[in-house]
N, C-alpha and C. Protein backbone atom coordinates (compact mmCIF):
# COMPACT_ATOMS: atom_id res chain seq x y z
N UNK A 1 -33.33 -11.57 7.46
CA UNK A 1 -32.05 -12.24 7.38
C UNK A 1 -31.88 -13.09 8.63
N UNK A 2 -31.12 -14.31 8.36
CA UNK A 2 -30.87 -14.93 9.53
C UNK A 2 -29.90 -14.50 10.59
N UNK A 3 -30.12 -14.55 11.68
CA UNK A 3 -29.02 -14.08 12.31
C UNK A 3 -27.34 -14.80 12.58
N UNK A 4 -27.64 -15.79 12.33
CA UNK A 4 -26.14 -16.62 12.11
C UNK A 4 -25.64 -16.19 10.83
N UNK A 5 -26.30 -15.75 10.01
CA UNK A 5 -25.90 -15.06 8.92
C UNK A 5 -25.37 -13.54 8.88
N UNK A 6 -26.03 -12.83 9.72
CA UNK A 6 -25.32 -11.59 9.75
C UNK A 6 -24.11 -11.65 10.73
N UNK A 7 -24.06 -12.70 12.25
CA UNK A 7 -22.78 -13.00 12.87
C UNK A 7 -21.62 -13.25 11.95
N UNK A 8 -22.20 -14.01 10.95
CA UNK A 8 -21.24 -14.39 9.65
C UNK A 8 -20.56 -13.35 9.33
N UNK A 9 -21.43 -12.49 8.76
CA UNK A 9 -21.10 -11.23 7.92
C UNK A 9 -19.93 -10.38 8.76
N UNK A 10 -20.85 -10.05 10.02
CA UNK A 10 -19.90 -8.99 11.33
C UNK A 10 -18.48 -9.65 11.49
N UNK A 11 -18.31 -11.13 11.66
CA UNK A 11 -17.18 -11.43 11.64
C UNK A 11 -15.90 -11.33 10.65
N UNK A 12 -16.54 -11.87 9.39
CA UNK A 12 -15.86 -11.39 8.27
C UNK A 12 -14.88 -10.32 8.03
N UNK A 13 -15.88 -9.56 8.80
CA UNK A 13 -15.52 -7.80 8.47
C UNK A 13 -14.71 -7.12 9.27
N UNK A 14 -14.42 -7.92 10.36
CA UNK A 14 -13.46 -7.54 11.28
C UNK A 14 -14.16 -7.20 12.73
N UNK A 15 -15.41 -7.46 12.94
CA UNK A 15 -16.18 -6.85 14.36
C UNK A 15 -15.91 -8.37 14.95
N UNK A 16 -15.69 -7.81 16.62
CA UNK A 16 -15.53 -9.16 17.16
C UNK A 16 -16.89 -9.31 18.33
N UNK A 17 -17.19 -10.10 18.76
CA UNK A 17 -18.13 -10.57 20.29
C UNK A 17 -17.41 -9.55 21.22
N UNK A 18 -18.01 -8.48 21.88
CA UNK A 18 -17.24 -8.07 22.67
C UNK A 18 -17.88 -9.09 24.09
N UNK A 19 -19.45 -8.97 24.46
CA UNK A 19 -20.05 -9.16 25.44
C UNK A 19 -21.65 -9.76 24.81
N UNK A 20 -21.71 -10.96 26.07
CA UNK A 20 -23.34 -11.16 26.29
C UNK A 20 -24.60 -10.58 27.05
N UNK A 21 -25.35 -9.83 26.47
CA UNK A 21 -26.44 -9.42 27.60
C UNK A 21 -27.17 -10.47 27.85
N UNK A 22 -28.34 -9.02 28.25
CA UNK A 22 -29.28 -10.44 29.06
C UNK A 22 -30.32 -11.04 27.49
N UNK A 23 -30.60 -10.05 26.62
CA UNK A 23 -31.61 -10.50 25.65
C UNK A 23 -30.61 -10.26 24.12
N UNK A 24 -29.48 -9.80 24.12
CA UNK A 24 -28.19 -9.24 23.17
C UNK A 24 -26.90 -9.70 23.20
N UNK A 25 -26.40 -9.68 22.19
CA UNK A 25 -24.90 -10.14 21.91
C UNK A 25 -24.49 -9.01 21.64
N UNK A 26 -23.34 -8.46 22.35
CA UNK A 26 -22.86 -6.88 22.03
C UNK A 26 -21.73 -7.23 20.73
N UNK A 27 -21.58 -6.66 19.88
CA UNK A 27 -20.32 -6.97 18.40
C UNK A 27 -19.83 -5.01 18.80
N UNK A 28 -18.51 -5.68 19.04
CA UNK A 28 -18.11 -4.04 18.51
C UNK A 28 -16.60 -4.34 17.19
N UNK A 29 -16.78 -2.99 16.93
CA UNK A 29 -15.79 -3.01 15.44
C UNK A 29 -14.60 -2.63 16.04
N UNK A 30 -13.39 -3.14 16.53
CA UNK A 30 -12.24 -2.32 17.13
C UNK A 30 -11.67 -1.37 15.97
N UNK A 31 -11.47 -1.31 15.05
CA UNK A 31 -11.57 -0.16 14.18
C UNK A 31 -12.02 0.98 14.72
N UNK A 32 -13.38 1.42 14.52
CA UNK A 32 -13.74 2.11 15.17
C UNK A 32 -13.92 2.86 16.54
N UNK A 33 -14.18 1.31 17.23
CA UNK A 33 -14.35 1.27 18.88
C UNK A 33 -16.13 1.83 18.66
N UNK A 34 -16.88 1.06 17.75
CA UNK A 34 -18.27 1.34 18.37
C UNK A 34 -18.72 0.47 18.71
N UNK A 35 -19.43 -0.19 19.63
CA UNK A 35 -20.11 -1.49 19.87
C UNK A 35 -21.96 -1.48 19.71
N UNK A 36 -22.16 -1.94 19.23
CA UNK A 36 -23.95 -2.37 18.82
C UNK A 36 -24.62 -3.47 19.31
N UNK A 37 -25.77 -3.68 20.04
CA UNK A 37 -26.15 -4.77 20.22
C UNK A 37 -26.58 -5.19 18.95
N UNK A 38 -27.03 -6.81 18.92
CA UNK A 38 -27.74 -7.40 18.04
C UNK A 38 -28.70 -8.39 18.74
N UNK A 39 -29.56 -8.54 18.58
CA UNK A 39 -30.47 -9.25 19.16
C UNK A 39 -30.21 -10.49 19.02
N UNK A 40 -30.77 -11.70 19.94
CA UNK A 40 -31.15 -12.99 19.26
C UNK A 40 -32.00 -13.94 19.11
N UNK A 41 -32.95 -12.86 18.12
CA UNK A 41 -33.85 -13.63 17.52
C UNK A 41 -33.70 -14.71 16.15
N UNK A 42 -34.13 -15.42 15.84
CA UNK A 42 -33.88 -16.15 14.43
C UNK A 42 -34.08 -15.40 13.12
N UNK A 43 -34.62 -14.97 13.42
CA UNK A 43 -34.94 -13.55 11.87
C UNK A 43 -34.55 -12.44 12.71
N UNK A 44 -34.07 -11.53 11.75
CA UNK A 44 -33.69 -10.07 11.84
C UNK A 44 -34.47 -9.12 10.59
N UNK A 45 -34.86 -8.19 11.17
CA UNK A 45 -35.30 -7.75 9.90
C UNK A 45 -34.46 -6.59 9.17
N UNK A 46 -34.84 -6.74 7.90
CA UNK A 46 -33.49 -5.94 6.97
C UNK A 46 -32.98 -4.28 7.36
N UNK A 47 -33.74 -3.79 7.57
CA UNK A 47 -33.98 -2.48 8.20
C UNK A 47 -32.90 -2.32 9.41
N UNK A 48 -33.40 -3.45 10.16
CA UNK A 48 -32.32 -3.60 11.28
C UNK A 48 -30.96 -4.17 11.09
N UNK A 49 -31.03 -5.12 9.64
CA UNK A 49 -29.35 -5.33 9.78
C UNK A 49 -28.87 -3.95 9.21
N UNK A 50 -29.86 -3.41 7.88
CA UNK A 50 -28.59 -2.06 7.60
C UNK A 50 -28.56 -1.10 8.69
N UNK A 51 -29.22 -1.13 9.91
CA UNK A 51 -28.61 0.01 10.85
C UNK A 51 -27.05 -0.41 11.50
N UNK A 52 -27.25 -1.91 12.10
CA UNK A 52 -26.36 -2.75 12.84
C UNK A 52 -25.14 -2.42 12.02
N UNK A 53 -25.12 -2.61 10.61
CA UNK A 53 -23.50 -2.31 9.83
C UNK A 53 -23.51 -1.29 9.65
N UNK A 54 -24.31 -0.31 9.57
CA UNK A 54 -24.12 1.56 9.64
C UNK A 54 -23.60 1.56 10.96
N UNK A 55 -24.12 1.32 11.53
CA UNK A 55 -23.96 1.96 12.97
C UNK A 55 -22.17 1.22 13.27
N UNK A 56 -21.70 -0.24 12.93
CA UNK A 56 -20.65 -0.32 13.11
C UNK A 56 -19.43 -0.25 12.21
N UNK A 57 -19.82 0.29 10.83
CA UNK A 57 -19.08 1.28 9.75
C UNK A 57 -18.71 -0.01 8.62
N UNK A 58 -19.50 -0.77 9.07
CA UNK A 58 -18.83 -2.13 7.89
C UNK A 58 -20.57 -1.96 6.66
N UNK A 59 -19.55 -2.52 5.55
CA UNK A 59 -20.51 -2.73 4.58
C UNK A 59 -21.80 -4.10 4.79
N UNK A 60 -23.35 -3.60 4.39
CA UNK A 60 -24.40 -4.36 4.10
C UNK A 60 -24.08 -5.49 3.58
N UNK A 61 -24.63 -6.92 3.62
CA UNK A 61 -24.44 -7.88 3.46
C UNK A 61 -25.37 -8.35 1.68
């Protein structure tokens, strides 16, 4: 999946940008209060987006 595509998705859903790392974009869900990195590479692989929305309680894209 592309990754401007899953930013898409995370936003949608209510997760905001909390912070930039050095190799990561941190998204946390204030709902929850969990924050996840996401990488930024140009591809993501699928495996890794369904952890990224498990892990921040929003539904798969």
């Amino acid at each position: 999946m592309k990754r401007k595509d899953l930013v898409r998705h995370l936003i949608s859903k209510g997760c905001v940008l909390n912070r930039e790392g050095g190799k990561y974009s941190v998204f946390l869900n204030p709902v929850s209060n969990k924050e996840v990195p996401v990488t930024r590479h140009n591809e993501i692989a699928d495996f890794t987006v369904r952890k990224i929305c498990r892990d921040l309680g929003v539904d798969q894209p």
